[in-house]
C-alpha atoms as a PDB file:
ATOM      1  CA  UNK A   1      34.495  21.358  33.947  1.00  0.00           C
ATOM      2  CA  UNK A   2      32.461  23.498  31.335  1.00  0.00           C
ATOM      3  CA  UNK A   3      33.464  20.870  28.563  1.00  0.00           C
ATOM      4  CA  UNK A   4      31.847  18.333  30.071  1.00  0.00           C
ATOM      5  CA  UNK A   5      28.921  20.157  31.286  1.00  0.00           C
ATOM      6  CA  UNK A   6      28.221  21.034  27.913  1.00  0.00           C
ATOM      7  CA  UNK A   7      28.721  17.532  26.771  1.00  0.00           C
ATOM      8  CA  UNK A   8      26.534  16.626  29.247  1.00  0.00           C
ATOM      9  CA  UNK A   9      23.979  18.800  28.174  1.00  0.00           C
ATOM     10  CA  UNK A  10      24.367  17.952  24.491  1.00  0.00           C
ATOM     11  CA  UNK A  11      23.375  14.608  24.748  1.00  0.00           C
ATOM     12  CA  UNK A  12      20.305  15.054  26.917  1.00  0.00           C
ATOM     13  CA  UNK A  13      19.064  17.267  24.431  1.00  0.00           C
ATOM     14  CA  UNK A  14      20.194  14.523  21.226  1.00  0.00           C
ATOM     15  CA  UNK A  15      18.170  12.152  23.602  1.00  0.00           C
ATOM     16  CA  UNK A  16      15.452  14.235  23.954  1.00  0.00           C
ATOM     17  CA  UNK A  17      14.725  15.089  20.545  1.00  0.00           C
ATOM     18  CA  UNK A  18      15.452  11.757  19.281  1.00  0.00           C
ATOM     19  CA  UNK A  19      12.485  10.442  21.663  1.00  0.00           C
ATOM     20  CA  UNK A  20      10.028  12.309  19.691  1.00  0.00           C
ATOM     21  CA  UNK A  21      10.665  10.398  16.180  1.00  0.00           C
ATOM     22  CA  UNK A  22      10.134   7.037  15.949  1.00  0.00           C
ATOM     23  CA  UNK A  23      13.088   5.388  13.388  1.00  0.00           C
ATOM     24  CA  UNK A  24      11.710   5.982  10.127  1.00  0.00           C
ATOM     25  CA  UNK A  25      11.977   2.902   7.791  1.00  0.00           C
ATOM     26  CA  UNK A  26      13.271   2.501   4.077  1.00  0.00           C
ATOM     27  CA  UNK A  27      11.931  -0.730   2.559  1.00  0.00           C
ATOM     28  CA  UNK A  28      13.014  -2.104  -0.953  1.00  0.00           C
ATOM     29  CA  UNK A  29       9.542  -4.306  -2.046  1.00  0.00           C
ATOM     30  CA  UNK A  30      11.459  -5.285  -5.334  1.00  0.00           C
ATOM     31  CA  UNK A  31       8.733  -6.220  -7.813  1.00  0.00           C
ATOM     32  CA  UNK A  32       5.334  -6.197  -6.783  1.00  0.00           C
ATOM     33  CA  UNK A  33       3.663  -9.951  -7.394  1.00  0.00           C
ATOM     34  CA  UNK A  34       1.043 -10.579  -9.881  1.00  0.00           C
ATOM     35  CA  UNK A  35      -2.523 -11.510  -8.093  1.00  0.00           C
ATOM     36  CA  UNK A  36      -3.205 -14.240  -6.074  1.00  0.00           C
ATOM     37  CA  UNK A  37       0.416 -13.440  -4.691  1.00  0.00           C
ATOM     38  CA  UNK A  38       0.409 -10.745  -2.614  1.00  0.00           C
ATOM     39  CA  UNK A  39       3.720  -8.253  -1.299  1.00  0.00           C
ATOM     40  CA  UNK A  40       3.046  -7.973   2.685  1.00  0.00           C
ATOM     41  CA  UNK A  41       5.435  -6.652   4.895  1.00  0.00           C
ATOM     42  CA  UNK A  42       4.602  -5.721   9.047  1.00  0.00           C
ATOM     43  CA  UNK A  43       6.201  -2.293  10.031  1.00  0.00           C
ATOM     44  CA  UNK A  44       7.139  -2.189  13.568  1.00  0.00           C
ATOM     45  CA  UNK A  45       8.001   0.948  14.987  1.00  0.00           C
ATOM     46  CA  UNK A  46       9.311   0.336  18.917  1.00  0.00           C
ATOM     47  CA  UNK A  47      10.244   3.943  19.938  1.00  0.00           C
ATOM     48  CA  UNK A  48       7.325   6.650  20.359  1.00  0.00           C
ATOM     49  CA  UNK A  49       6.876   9.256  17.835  1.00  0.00           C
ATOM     50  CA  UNK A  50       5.840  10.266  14.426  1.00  0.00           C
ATOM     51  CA  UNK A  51       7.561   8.549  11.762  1.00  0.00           C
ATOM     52  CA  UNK A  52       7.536   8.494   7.566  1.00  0.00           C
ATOM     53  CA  UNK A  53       8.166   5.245   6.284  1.00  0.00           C
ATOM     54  CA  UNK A  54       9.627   4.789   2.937  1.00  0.00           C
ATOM     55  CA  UNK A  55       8.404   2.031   0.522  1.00  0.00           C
ATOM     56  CA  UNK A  56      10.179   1.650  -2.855  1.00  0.00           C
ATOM     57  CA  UNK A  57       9.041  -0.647  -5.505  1.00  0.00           C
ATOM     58  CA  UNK A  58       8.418  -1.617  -9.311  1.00  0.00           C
ATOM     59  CA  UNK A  59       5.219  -3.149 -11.389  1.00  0.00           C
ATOM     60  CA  UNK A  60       4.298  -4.240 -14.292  1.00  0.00           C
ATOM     61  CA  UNK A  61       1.021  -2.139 -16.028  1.00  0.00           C
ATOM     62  CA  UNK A  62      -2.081  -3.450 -14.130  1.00  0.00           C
ATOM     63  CA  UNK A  63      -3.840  -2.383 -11.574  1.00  0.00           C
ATOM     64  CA  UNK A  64      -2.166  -1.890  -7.755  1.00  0.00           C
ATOM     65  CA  UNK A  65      -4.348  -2.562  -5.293  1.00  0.00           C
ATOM     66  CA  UNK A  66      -2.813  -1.776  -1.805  1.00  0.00           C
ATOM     67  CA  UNK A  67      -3.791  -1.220   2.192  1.00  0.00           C
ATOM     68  CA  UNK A  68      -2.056  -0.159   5.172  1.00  0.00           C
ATOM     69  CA  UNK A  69      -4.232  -0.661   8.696  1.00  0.00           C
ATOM     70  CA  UNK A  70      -2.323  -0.257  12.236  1.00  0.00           C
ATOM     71  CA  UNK A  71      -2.014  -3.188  14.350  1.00  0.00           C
ATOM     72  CA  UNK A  72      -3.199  -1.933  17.854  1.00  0.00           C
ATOM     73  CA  UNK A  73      -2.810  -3.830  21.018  1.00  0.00           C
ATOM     74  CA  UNK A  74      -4.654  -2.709  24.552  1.00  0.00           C
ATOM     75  CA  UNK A  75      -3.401  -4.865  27.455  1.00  0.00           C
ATOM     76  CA  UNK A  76      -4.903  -3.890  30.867  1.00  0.00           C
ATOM     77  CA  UNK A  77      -7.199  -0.998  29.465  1.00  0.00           C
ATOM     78  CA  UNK A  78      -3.002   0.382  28.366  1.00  0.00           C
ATOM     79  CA  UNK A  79      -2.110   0.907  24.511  1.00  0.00           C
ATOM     80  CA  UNK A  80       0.562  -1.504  24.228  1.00  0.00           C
ATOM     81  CA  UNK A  81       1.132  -0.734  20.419  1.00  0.00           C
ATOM     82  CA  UNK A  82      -1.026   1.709  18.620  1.00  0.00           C
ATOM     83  CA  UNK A  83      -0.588   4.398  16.007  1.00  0.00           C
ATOM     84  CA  UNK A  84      -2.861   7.002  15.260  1.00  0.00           C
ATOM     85  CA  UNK A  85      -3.315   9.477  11.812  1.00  0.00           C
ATOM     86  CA  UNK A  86      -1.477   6.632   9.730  1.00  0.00           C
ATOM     87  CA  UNK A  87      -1.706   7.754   5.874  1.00  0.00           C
ATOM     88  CA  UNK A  88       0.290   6.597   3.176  1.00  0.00           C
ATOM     89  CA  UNK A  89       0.674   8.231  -0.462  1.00  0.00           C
ATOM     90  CA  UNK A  90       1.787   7.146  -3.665  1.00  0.00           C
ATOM     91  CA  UNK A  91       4.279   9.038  -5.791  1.00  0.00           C
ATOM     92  CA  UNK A  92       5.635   8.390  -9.093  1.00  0.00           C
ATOM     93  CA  UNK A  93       8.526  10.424  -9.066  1.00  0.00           C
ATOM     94  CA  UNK A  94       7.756  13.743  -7.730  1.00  0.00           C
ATOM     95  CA  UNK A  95       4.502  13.109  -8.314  1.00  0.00           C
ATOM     96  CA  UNK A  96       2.000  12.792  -5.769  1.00  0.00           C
ATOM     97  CA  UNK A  97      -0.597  10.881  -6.930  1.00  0.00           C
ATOM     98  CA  UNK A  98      -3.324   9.775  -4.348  1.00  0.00           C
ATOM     99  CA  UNK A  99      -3.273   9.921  -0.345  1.00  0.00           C
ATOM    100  CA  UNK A 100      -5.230   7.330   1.307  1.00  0.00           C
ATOM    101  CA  UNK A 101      -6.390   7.067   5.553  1.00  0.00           C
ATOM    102  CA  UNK A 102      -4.748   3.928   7.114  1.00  0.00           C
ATOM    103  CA  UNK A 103      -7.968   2.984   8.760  1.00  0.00           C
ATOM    104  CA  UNK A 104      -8.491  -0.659   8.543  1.00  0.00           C
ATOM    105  CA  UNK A 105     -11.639  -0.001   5.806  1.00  0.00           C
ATOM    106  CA  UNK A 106      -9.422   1.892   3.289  1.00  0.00           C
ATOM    107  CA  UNK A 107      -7.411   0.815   0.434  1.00  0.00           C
ATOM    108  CA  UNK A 108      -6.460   2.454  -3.275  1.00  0.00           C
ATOM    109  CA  UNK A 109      -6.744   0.752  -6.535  1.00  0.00           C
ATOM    110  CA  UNK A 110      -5.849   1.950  -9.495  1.00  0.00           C
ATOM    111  CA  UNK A 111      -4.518   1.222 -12.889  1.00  0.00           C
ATOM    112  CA  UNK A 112      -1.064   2.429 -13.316  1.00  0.00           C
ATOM    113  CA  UNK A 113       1.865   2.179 -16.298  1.00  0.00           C
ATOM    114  CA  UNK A 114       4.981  -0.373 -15.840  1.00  0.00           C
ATOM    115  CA  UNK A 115       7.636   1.780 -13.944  1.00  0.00           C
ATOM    116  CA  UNK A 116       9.291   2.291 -10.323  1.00  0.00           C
ATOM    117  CA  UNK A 117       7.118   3.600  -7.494  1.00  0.00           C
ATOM    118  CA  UNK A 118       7.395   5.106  -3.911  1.00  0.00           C
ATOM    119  CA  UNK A 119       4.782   4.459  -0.750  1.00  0.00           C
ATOM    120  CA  UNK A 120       5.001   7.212   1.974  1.00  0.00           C
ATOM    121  CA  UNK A 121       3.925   6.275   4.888  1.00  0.00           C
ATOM    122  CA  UNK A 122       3.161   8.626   7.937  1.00  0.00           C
ATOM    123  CA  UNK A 123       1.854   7.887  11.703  1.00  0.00           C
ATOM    124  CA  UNK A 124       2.391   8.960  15.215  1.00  0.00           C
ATOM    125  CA  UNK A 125       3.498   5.287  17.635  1.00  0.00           C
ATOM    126  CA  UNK A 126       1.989   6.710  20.739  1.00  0.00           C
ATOM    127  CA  UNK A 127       1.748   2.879  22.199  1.00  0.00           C
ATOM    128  CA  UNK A 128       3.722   2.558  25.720  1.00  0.00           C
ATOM    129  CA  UNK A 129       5.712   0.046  23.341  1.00  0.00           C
ATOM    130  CA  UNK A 130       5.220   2.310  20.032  1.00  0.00           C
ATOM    131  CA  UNK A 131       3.368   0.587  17.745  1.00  0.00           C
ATOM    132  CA  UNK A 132       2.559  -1.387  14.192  1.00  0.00           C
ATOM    133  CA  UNK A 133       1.017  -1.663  10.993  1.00  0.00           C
ATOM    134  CA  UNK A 134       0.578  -3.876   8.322  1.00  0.00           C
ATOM    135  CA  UNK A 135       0.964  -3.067   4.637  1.00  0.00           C
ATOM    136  CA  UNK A 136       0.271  -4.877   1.528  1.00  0.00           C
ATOM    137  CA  UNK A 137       0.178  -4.800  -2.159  1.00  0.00           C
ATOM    138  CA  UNK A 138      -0.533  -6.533  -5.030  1.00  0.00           C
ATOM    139  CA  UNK A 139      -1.626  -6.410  -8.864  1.00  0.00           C
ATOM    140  CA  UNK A 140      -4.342  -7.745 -10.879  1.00  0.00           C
ATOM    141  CA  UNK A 141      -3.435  -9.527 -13.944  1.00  0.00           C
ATOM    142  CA  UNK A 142      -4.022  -7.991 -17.114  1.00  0.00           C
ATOM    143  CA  UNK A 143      -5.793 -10.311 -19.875  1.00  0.00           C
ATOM    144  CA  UNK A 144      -3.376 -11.638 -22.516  1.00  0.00           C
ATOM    145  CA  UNK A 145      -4.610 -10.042 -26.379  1.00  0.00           C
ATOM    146  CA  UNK A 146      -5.606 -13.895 -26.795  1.00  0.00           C
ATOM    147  CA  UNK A 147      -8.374 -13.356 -24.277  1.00  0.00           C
ATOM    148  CA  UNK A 148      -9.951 -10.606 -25.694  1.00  0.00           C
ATOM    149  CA  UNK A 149      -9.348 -12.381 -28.953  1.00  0.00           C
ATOM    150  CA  UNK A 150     -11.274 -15.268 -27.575  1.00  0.00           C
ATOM    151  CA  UNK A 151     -14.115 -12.836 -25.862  1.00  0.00           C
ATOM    152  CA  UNK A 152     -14.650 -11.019 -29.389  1.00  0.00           C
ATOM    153  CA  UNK A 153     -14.880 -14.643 -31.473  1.00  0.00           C
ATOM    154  CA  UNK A 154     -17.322 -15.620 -28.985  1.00  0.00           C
ATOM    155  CA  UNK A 155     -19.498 -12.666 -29.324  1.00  0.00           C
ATOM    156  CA  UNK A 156     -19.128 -13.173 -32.984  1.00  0.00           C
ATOM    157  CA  UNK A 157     -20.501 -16.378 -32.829  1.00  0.00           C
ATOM    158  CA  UNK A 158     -23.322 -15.955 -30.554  1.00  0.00           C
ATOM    159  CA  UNK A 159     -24.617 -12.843 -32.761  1.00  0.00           C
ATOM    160  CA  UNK A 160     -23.921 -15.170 -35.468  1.00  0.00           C
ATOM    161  CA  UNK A 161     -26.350 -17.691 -34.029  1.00  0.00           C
ATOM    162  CA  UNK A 162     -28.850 -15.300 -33.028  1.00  0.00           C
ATOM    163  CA  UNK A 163     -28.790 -14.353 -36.634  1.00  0.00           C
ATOM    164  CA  UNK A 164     -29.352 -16.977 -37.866  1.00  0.00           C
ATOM    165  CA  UNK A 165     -31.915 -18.001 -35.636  1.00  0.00           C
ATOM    166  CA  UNK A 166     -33.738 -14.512 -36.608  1.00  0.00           C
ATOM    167  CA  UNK A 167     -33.523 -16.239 -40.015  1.00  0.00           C
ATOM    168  CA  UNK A 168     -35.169 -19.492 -39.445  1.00  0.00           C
ATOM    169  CA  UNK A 169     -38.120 -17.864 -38.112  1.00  0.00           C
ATOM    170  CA  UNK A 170     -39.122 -16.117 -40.647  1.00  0.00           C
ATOM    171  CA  UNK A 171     -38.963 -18.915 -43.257  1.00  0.00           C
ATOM    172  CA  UNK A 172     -40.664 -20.886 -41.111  1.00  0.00           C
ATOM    173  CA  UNK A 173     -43.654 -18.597 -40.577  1.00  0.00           C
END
């Protein structure tokens, strides 16, 4: 009889601690697309609780711009799905290296070296139905050497012509 009191007991309390995490998700983004293609993935988190999702990916140098907003639903003056205090970081390695508010006005962008990445993200689902968020990414090309070879033989040319413009005028005077 005390065996399977205790049992008993054990899983209410399993079920009762569970109930305050929401499943926390690992997510393998691969390689993040080059710009106008953009990586966007919807999180949904169904259970009530705090939760630290886990976003793994690689780039290319460039510059990552990224966002994460929550997606939050009121239905008969009731928060259907909502999360609250949603923050994600970026780490390279063991690195932190910024934190940003998941706010629906905030995102990061910054140039960063080719390698693999991690996204932390952090929020409490307090929806009746937990809740969800949105999160994308996506990096800026970076002009070819040609380009800049292009851009410099163009300003060549134009001081070129100015020059010589400069010159005219003064035999003409």
């Amino acid at each position: 009889m005390k065996l399977k009191t205790f049992a008993a007991a054990a899983v209410l309390a399993l079920g009762a601690s569970g109930s305050a995490f929401a499943a926390d998700i690992v997510h393998d983004a691969g390689m993040i697309p080059v710009a106008p293609d953009t990586f966007y993935h919807l999180f949904d988190h169904d259970t009530i609780g705090t939760f630290t999702d886990t976003i793994n990916f690689s780039i290319t140098a460039g510059d990552l711009a990224s966002a994460a907003n929550p997606l939050n639903v009121m239905l008969s003056g009731q928060n259907v799905s909502n999360i609250d205090n949603l923050q994600y970081t970026l780490w390279s390695g063991s690195t932190s290296l910024f934190t940003y508010d998941g706010n629906n006005t905030t995102n990061f962008s910054m140039d960063l070296p080719a390698g693999d990445y991690v996204i932390k993200v952090t929020g409490n689902a307090n929806g009746s139905h937990g809740g969800t968020y949105g999160f994308a990414m996506q990096l800026a090309p970076i002009p070819e050497p040609e380009t800049y070879a292009m851009l410099l033989a163009g300003l060549g040319l134009v001081g070129f012509a100015a020059r010589r413009r400069s010159e005219n005028e003064k035999f003409s005077a």
